[in-house]
PDB file of N, CA and C in Angstrom:
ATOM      1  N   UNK A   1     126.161   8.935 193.887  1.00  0.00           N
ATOM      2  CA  UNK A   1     126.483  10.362 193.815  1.00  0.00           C
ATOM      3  C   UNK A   1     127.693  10.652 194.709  1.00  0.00           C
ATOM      4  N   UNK A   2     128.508  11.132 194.298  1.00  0.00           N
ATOM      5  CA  UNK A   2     129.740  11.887 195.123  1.00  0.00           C
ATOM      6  C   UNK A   2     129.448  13.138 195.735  1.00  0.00           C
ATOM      7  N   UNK A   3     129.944  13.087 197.180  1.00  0.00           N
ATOM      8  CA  UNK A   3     129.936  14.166 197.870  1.00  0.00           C
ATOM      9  C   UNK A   3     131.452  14.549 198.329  1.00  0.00           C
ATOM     10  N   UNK A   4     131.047  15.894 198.482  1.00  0.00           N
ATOM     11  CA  UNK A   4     132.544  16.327 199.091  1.00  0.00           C
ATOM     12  C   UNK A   4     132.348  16.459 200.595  1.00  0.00           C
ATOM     13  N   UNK A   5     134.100  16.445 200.801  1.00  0.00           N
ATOM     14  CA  UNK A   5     133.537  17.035 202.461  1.00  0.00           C
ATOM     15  C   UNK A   5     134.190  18.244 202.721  1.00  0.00           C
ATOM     16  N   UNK A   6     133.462  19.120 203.806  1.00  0.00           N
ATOM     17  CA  UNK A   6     134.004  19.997 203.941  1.00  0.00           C
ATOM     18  C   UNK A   6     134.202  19.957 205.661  1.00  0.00           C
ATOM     19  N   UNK A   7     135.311  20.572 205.985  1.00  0.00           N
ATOM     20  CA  UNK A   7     135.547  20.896 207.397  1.00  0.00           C
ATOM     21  C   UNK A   7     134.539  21.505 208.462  1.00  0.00           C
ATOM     22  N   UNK A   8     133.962  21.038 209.368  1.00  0.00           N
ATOM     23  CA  UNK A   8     132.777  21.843 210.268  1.00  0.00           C
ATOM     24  C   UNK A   8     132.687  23.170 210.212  1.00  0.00           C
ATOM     25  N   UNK A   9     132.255  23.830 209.931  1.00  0.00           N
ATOM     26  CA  UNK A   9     132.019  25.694 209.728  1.00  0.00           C
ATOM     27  C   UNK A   9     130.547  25.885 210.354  1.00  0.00           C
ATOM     28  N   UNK A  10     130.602  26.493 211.086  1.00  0.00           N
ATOM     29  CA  UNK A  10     129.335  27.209 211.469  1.00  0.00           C
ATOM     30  C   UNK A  10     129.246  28.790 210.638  1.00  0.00           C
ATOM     31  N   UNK A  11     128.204  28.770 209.744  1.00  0.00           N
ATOM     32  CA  UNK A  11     127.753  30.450 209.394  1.00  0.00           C
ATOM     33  C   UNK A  11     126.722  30.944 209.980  1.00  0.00           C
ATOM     34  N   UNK A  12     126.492  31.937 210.359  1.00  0.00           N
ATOM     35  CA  UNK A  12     125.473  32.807 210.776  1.00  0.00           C
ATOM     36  C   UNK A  12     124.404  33.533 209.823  1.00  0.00           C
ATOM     37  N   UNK A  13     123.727  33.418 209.458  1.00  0.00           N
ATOM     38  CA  UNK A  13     123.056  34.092 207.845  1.00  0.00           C
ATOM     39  C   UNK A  13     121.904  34.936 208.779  1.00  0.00           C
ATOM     40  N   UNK A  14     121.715  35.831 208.031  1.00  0.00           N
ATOM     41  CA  UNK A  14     120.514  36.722 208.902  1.00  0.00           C
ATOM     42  C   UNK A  14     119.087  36.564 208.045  1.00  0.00           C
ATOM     43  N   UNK A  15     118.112  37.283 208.426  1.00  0.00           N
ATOM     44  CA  UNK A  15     117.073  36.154 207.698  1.00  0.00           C
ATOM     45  C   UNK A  15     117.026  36.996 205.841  1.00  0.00           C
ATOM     46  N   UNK A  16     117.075  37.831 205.726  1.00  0.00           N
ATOM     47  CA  UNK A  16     116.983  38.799 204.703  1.00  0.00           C
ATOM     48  C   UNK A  16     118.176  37.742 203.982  1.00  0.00           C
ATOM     49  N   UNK A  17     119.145  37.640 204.605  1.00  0.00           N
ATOM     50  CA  UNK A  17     120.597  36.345 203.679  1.00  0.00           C
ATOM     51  C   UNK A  17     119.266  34.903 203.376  1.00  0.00           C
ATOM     52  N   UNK A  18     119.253  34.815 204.355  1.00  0.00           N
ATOM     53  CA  UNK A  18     118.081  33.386 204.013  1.00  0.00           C
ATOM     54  C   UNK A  18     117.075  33.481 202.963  1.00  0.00           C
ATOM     55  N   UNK A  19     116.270  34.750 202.980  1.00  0.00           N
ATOM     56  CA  UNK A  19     115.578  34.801 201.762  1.00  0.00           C
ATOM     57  C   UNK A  19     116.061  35.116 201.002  1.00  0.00           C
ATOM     58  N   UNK A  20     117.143  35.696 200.620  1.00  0.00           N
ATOM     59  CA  UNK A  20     117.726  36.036 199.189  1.00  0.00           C
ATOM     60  C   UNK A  20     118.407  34.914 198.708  1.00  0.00           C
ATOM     61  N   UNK A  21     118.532  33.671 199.354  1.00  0.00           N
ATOM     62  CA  UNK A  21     119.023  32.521 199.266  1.00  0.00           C
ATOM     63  C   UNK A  21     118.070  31.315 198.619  1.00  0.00           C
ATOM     64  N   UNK A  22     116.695  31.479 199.759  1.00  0.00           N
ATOM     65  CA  UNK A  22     115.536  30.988 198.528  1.00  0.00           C
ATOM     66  C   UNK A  22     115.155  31.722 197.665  1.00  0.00           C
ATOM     67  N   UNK A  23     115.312  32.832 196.965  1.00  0.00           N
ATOM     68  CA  UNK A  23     114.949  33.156 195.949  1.00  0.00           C
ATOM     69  C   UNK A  23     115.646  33.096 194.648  1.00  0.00           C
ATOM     70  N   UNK A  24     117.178  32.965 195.161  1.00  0.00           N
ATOM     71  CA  UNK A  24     117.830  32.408 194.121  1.00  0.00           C
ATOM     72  C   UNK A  24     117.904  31.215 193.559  1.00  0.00           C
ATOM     73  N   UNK A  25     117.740  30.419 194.747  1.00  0.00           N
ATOM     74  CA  UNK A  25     117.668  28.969 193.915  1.00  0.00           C
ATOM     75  C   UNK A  25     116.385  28.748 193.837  1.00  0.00           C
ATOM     76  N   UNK A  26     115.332  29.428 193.917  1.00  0.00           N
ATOM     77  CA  UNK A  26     113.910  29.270 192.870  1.00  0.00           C
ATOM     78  C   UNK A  26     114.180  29.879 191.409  1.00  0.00           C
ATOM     79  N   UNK A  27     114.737  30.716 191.659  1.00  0.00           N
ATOM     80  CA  UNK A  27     115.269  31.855 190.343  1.00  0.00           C
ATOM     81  C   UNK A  27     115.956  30.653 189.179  1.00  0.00           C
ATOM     82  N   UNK A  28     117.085  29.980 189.743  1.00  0.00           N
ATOM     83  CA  UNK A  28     118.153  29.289 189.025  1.00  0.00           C
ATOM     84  C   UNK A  28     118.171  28.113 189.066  1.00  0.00           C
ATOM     85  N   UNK A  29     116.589  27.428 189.577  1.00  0.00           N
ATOM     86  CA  UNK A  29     116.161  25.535 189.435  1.00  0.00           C
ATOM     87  C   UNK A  29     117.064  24.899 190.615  1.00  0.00           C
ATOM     88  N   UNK A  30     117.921  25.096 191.763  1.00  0.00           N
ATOM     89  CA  UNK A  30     118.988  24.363 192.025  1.00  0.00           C
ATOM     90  C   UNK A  30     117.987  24.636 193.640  1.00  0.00           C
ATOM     91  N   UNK A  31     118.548  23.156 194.153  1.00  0.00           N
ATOM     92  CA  UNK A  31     118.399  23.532 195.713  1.00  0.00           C
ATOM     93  C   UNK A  31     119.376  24.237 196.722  1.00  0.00           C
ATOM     94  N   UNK A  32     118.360  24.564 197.590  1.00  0.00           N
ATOM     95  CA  UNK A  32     119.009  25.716 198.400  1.00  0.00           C
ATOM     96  C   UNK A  32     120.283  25.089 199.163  1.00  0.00           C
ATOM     97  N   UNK A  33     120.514  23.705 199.583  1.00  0.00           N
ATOM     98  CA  UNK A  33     121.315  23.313 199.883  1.00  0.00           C
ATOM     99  C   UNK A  33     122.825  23.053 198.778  1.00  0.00           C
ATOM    100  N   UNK A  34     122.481  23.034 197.492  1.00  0.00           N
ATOM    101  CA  UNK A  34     123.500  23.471 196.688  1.00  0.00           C
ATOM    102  C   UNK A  34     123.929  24.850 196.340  1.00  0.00           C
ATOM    103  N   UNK A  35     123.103  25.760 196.454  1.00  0.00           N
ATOM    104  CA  UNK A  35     123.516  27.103 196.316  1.00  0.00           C
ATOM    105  C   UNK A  35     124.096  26.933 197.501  1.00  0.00           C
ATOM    106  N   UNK A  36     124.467  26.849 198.713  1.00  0.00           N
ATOM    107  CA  UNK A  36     124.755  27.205 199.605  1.00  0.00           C
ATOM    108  C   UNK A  36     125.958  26.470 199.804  1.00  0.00           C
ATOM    109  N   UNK A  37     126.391  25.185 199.295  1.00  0.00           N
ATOM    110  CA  UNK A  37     127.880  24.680 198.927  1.00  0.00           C
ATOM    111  C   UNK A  37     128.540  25.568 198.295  1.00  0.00           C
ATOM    112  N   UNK A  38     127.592  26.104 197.525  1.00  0.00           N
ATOM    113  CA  UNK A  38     128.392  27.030 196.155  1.00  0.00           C
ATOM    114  C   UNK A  38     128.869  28.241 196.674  1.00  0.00           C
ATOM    115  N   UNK A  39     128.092  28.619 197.828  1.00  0.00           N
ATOM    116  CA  UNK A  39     128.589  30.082 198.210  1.00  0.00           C
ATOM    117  C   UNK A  39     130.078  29.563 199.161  1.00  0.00           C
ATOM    118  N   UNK A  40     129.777  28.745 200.050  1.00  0.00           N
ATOM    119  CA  UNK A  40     130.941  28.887 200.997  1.00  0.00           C
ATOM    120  C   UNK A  40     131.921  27.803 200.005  1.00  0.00           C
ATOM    121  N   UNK A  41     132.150  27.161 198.859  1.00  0.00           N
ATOM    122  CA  UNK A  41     132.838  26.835 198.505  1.00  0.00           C
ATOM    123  C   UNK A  41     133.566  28.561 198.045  1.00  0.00           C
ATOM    124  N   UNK A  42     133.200  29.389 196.958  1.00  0.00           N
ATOM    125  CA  UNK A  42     133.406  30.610 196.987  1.00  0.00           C
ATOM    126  C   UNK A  42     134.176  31.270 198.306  1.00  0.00           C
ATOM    127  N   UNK A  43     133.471  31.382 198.830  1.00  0.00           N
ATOM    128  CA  UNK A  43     133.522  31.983 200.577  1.00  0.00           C
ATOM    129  C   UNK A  43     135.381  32.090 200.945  1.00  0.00           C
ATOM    130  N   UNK A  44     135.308  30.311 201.040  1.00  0.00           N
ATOM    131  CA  UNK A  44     136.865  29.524 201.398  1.00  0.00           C
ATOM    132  C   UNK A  44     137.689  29.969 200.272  1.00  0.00           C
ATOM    133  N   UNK A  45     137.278  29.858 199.215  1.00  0.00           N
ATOM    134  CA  UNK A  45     138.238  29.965 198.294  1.00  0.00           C
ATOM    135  C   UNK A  45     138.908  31.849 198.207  1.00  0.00           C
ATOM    136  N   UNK A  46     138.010  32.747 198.373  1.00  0.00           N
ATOM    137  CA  UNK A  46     138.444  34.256 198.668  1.00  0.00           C
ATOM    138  C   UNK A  46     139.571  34.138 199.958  1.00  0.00           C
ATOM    139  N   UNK A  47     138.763  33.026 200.799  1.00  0.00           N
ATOM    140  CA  UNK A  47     139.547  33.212 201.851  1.00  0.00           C
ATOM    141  C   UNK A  47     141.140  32.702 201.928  1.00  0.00           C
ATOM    142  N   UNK A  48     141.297  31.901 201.014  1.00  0.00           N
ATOM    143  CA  UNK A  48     142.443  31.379 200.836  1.00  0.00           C
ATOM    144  C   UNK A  48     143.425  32.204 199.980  1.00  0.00           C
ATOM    145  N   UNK A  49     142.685  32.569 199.200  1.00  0.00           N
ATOM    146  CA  UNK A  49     143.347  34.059 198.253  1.00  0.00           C
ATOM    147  C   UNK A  49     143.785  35.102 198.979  1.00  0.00           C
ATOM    148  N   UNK A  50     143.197  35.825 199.963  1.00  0.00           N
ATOM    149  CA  UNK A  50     143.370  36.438 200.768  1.00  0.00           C
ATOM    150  C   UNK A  50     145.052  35.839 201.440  1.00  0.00           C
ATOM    151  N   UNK A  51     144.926  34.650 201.916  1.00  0.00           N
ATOM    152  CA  UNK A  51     146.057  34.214 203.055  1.00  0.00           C
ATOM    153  C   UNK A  51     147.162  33.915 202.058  1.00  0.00           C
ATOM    154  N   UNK A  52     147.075  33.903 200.816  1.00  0.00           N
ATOM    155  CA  UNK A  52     148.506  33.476 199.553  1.00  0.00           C
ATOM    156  C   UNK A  52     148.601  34.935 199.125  1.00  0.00           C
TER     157      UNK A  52
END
């Protein structure tokens, strides 16, 4: 399996972010550790839009 890497980031999630986080990836079959690539892949990518 291929992984990516991403640069060290610390996020802060509050717990209400945490559960709306397991409930989505119960919702959408995927683990919570892939929804959560998926968001800060998202995340970086606004953020880069933002700086171009």
């Amino acid at each position: 399996m291929a992984t990516e890497q991403f640069e060290h980031a610390t996020f802060y999630l509050t717990r209400q972010q945490v559960n709306d986080i397991k409930e989505l990836a119960k919702k959408n079959q995927i683990s919570r550790s892939a929804l959560v690539r998926m968001i800060i892949r998202e995340y970086l990518a606004k953020q880069d839009e933002n700086k171009g």
